[in-house]
PDB file of N, CA and C in Angstrom:
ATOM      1  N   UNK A   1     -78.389-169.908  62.809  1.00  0.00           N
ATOM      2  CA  UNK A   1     -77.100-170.542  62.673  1.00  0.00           C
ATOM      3  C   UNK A   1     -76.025-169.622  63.260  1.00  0.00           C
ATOM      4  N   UNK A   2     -75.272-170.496  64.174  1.00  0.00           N
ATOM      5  CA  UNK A   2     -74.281-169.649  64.316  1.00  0.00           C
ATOM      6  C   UNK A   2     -72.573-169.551  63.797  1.00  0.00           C
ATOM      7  N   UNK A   3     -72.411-168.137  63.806  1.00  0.00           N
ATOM      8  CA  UNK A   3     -70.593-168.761  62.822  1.00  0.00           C
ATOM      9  C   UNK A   3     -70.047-168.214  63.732  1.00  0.00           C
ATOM     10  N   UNK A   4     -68.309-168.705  63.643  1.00  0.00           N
ATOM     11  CA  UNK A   4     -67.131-168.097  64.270  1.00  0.00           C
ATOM     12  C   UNK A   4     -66.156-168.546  63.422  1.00  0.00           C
ATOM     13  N   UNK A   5     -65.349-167.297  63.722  1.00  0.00           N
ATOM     14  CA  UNK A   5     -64.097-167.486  62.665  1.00  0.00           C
ATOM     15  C   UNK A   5     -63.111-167.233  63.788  1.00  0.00           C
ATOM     16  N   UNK A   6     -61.763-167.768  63.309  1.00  0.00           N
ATOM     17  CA  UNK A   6     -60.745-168.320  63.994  1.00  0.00           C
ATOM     18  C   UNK A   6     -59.046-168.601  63.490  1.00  0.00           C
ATOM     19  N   UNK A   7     -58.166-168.285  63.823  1.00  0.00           N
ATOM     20  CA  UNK A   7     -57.131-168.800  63.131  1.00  0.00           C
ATOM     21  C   UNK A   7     -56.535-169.707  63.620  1.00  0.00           C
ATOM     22  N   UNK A   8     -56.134-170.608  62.939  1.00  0.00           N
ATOM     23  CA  UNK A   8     -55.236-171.963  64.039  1.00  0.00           C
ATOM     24  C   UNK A   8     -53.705-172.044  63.568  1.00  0.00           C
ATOM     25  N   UNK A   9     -53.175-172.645  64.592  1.00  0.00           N
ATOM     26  CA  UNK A   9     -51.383-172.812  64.170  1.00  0.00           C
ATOM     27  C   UNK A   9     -50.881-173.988  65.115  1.00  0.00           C
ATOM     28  N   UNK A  10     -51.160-175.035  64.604  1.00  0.00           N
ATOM     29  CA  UNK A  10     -50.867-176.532  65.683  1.00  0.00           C
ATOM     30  C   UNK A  10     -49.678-176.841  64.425  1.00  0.00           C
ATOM     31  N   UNK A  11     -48.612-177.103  65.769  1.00  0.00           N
ATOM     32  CA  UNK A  11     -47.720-177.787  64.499  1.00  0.00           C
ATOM     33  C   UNK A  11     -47.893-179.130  64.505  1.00  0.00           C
ATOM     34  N   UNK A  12     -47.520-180.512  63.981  1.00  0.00           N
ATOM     35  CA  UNK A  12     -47.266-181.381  63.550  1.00  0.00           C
ATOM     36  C   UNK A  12     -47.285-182.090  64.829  1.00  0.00           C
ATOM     37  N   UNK A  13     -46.157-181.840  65.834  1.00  0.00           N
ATOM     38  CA  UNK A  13     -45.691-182.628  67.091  1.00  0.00           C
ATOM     39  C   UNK A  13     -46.670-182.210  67.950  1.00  0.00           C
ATOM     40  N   UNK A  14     -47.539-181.058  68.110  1.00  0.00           N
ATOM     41  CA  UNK A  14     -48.475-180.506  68.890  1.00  0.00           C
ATOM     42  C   UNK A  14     -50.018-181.491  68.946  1.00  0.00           C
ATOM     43  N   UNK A  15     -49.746-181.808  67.368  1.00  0.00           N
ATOM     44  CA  UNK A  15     -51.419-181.817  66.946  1.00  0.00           C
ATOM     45  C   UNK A  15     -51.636-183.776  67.430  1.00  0.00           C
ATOM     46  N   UNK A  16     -50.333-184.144  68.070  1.00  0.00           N
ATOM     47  CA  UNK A  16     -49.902-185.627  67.844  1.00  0.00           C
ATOM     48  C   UNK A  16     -51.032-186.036  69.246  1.00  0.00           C
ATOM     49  N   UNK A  17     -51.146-184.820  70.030  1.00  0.00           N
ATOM     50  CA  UNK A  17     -51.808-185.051  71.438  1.00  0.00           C
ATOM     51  C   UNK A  17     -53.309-185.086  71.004  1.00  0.00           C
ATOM     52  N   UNK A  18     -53.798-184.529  69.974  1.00  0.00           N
ATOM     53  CA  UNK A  18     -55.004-185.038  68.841  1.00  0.00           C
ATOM     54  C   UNK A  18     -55.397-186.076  68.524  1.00  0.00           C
ATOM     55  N   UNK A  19     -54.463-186.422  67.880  1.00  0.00           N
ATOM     56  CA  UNK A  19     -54.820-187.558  66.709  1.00  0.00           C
ATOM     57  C   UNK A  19     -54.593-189.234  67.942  1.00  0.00           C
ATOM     58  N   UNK A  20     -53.433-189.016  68.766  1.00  0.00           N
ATOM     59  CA  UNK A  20     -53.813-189.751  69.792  1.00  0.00           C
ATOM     60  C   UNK A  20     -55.227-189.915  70.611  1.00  0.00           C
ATOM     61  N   UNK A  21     -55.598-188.744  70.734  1.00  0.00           N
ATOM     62  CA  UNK A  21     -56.805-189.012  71.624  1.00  0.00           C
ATOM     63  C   UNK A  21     -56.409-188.558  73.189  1.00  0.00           C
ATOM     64  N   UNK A  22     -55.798-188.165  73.162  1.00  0.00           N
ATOM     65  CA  UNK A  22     -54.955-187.305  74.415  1.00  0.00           C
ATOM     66  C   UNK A  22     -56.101-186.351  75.304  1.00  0.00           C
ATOM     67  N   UNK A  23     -56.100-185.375  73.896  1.00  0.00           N
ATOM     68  CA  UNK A  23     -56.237-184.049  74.192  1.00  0.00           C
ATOM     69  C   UNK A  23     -57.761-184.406  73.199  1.00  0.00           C
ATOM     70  N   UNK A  24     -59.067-183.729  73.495  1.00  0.00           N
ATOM     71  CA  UNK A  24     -60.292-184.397  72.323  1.00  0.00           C
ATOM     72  C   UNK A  24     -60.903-183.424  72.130  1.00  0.00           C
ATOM     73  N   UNK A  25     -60.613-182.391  73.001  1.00  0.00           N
ATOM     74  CA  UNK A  25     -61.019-180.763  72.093  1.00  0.00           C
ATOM     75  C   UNK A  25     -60.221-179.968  72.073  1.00  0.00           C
ATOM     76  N   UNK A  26     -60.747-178.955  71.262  1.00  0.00           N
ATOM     77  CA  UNK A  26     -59.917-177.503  70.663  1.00  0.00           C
ATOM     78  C   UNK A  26     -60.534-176.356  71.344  1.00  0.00           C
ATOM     79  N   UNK A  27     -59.438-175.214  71.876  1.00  0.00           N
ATOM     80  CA  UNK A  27     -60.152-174.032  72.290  1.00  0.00           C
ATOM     81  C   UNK A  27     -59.738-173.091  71.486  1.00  0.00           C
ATOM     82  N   UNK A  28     -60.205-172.313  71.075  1.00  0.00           N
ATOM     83  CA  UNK A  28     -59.312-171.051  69.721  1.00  0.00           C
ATOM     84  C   UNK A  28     -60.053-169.731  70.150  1.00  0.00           C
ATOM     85  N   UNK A  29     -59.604-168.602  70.177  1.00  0.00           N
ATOM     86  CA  UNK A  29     -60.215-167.437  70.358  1.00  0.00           C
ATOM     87  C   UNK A  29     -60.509-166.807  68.775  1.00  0.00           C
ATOM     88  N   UNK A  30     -61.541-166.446  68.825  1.00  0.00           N
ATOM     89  CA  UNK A  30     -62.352-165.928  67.523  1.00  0.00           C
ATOM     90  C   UNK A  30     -61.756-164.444  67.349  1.00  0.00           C
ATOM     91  N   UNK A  31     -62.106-164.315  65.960  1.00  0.00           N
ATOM     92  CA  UNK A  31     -61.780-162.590  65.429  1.00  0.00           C
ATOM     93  C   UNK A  31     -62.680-161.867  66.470  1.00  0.00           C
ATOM     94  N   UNK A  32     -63.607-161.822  66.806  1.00  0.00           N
ATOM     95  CA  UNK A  32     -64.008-161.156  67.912  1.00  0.00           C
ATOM     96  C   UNK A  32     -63.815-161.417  69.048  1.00  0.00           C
ATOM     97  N   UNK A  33     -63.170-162.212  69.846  1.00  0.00           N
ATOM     98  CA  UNK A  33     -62.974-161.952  71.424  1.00  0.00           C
ATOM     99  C   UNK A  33     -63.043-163.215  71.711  1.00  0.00           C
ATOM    100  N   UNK A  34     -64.988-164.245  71.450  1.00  0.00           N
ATOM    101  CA  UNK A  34     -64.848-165.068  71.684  1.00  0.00           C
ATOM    102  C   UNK A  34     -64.110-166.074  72.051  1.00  0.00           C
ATOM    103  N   UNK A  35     -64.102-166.907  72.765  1.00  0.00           N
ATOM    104  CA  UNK A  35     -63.526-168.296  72.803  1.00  0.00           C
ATOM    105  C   UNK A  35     -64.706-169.767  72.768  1.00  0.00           C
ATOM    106  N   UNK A  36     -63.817-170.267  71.796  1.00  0.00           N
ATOM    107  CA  UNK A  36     -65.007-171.344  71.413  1.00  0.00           C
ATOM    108  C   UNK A  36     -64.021-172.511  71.632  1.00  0.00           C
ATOM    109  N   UNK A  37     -64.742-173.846  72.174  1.00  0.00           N
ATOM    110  CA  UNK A  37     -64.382-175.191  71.985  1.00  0.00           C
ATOM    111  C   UNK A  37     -64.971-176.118  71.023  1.00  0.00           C
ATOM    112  N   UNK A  38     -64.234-177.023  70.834  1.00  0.00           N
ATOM    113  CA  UNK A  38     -65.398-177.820  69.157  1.00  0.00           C
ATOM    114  C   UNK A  38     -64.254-178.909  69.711  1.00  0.00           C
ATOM    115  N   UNK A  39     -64.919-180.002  68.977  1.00  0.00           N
ATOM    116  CA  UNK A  39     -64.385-181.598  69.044  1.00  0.00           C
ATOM    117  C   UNK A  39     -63.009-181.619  67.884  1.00  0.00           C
ATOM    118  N   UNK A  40     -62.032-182.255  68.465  1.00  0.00           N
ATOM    119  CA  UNK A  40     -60.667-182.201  67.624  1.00  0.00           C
ATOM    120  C   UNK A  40     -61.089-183.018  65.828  1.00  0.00           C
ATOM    121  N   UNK A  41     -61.657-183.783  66.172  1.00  0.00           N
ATOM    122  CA  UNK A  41     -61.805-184.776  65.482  1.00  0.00           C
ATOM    123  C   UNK A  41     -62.164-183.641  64.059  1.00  0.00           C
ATOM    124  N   UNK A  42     -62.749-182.412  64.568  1.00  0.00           N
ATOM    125  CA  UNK A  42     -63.220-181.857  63.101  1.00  0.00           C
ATOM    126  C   UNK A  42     -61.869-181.184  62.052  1.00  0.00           C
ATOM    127  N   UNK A  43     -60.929-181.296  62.980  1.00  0.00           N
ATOM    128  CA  UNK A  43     -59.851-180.807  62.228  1.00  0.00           C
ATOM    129  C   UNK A  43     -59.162-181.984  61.403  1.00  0.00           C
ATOM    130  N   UNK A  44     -59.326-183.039  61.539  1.00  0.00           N
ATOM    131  CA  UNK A  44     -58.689-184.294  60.466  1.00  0.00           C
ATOM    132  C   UNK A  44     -58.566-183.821  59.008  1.00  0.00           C
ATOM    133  N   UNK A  45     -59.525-183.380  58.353  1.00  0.00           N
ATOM    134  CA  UNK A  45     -59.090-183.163  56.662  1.00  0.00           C
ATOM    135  C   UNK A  45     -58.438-181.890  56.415  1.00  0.00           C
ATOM    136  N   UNK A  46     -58.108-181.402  58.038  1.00  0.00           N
ATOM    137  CA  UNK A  46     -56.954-179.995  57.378  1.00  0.00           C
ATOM    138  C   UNK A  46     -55.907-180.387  57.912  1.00  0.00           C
ATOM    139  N   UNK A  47     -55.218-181.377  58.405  1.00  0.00           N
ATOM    140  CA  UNK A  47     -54.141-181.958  58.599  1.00  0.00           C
ATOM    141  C   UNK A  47     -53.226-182.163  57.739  1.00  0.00           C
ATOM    142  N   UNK A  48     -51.787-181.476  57.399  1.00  0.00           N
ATOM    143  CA  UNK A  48     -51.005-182.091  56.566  1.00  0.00           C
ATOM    144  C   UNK A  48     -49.694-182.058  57.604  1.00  0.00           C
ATOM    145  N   UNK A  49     -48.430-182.319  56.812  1.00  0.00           N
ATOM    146  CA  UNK A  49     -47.392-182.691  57.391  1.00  0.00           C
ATOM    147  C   UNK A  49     -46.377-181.974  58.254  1.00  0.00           C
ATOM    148  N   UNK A  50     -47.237-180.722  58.063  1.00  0.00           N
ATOM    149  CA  UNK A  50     -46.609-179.141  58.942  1.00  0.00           C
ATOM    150  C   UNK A  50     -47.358-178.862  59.991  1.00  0.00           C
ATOM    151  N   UNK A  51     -48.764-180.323  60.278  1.00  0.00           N
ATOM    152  CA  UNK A  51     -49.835-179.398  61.189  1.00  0.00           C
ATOM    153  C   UNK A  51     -50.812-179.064  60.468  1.00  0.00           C
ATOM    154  N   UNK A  52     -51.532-177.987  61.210  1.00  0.00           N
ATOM    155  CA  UNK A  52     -52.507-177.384  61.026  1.00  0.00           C
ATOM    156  C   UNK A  52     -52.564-175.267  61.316  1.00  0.00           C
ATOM    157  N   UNK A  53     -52.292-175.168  59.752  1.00  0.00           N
ATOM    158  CA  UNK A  53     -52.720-173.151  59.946  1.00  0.00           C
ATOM    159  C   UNK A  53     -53.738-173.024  59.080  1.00  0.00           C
ATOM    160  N   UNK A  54     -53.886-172.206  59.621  1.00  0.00           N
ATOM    161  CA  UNK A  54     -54.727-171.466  58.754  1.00  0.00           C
ATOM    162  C   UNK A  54     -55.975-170.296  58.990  1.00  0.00           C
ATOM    163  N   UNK A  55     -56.911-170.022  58.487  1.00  0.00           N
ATOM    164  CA  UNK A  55     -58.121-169.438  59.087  1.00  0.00           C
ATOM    165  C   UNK A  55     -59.410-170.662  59.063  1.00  0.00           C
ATOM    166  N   UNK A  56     -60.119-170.493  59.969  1.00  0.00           N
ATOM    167  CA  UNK A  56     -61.654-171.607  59.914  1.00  0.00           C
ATOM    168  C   UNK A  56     -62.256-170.539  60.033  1.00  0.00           C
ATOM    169  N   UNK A  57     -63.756-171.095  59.710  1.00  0.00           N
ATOM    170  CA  UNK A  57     -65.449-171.039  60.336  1.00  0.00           C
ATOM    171  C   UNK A  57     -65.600-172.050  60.888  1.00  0.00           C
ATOM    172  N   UNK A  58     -66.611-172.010  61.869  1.00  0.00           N
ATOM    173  CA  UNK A  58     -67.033-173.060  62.229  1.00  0.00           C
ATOM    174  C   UNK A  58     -68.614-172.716  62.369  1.00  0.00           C
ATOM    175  N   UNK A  59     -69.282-173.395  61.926  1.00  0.00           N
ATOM    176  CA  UNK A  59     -70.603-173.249  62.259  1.00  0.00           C
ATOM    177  C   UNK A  59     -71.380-174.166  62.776  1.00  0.00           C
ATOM    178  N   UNK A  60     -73.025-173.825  63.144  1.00  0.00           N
ATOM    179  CA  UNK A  60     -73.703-174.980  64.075  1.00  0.00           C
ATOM    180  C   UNK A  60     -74.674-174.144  64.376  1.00  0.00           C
ATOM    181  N   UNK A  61     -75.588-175.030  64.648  1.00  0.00           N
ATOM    182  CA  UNK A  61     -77.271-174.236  64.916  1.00  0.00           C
ATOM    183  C   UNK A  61     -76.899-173.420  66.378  1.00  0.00           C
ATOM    184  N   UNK A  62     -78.180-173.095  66.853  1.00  0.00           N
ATOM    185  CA  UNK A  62     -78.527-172.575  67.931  1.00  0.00           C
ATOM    186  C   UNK A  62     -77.904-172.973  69.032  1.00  0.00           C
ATOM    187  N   UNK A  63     -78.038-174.347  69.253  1.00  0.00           N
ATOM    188  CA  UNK A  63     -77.597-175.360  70.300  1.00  0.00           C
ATOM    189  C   UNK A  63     -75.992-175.625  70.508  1.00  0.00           C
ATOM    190  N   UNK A  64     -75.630-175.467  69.653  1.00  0.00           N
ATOM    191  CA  UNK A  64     -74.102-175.667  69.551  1.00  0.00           C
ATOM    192  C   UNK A  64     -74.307-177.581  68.618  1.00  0.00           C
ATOM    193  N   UNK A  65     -75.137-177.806  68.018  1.00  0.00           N
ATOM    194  CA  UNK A  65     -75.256-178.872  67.318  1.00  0.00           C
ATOM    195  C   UNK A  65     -74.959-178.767  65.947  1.00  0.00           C
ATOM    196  N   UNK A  66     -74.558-180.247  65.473  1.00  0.00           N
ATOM    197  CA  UNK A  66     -73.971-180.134  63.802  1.00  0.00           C
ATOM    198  C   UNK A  66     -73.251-179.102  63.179  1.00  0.00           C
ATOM    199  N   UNK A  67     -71.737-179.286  64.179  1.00  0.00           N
ATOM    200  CA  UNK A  67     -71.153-178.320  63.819  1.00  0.00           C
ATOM    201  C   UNK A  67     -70.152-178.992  62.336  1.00  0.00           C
ATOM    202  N   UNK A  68     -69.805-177.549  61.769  1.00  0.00           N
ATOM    203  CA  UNK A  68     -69.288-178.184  60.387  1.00  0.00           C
ATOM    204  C   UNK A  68     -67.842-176.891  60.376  1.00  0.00           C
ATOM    205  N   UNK A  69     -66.450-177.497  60.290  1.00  0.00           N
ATOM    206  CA  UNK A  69     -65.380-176.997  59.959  1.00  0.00           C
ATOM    207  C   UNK A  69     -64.989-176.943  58.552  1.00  0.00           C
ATOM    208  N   UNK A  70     -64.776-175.537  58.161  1.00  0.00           N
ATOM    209  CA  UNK A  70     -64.485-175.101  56.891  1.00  0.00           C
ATOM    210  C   UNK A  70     -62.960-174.127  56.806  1.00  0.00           C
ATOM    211  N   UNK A  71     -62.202-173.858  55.826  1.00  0.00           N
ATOM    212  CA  UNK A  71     -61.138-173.119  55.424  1.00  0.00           C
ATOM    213  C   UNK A  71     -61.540-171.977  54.827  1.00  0.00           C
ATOM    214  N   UNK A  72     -61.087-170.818  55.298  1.00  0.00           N
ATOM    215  CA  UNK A  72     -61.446-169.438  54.583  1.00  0.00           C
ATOM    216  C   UNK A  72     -60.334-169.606  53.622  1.00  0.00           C
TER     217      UNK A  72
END
């Protein structure tokens, strides 16, 4: 399994190119260096009315499959 951790800061008017369907992935640079992309869609249940901050994980097998977004 693999993890990455990440901090995000989309404000409200940013995240609108999201939830439209605009924009359909995310790129975030990881506490280590990395840069990872993942499907927008996984950020929906951390959405409130300021956007989106905070810290994630994101994890997913080997493949980059069944990935799952979490809040540190």
């Amino acid at each position: 399994m693999r993890r990455f951790e990440f901090g995000l800061s989309i404000s409200a008017q940013d995240y609108l190119q999201y939830y439209r369907g605009e924009v359909r992935n995310v790129l975030a640079r990881c506490q280590d260096g990395r840069t990872i992309q993942f499907p927008a869609t996984l950020l929906t249940p951390f959405v409130t009315g300021r956007g989106i901050h905070g810290s994630f994980v994101l994890t997913c097998d080997d493949e980059g499959k069944g990935s799952r977004l979490l809040r540190q």
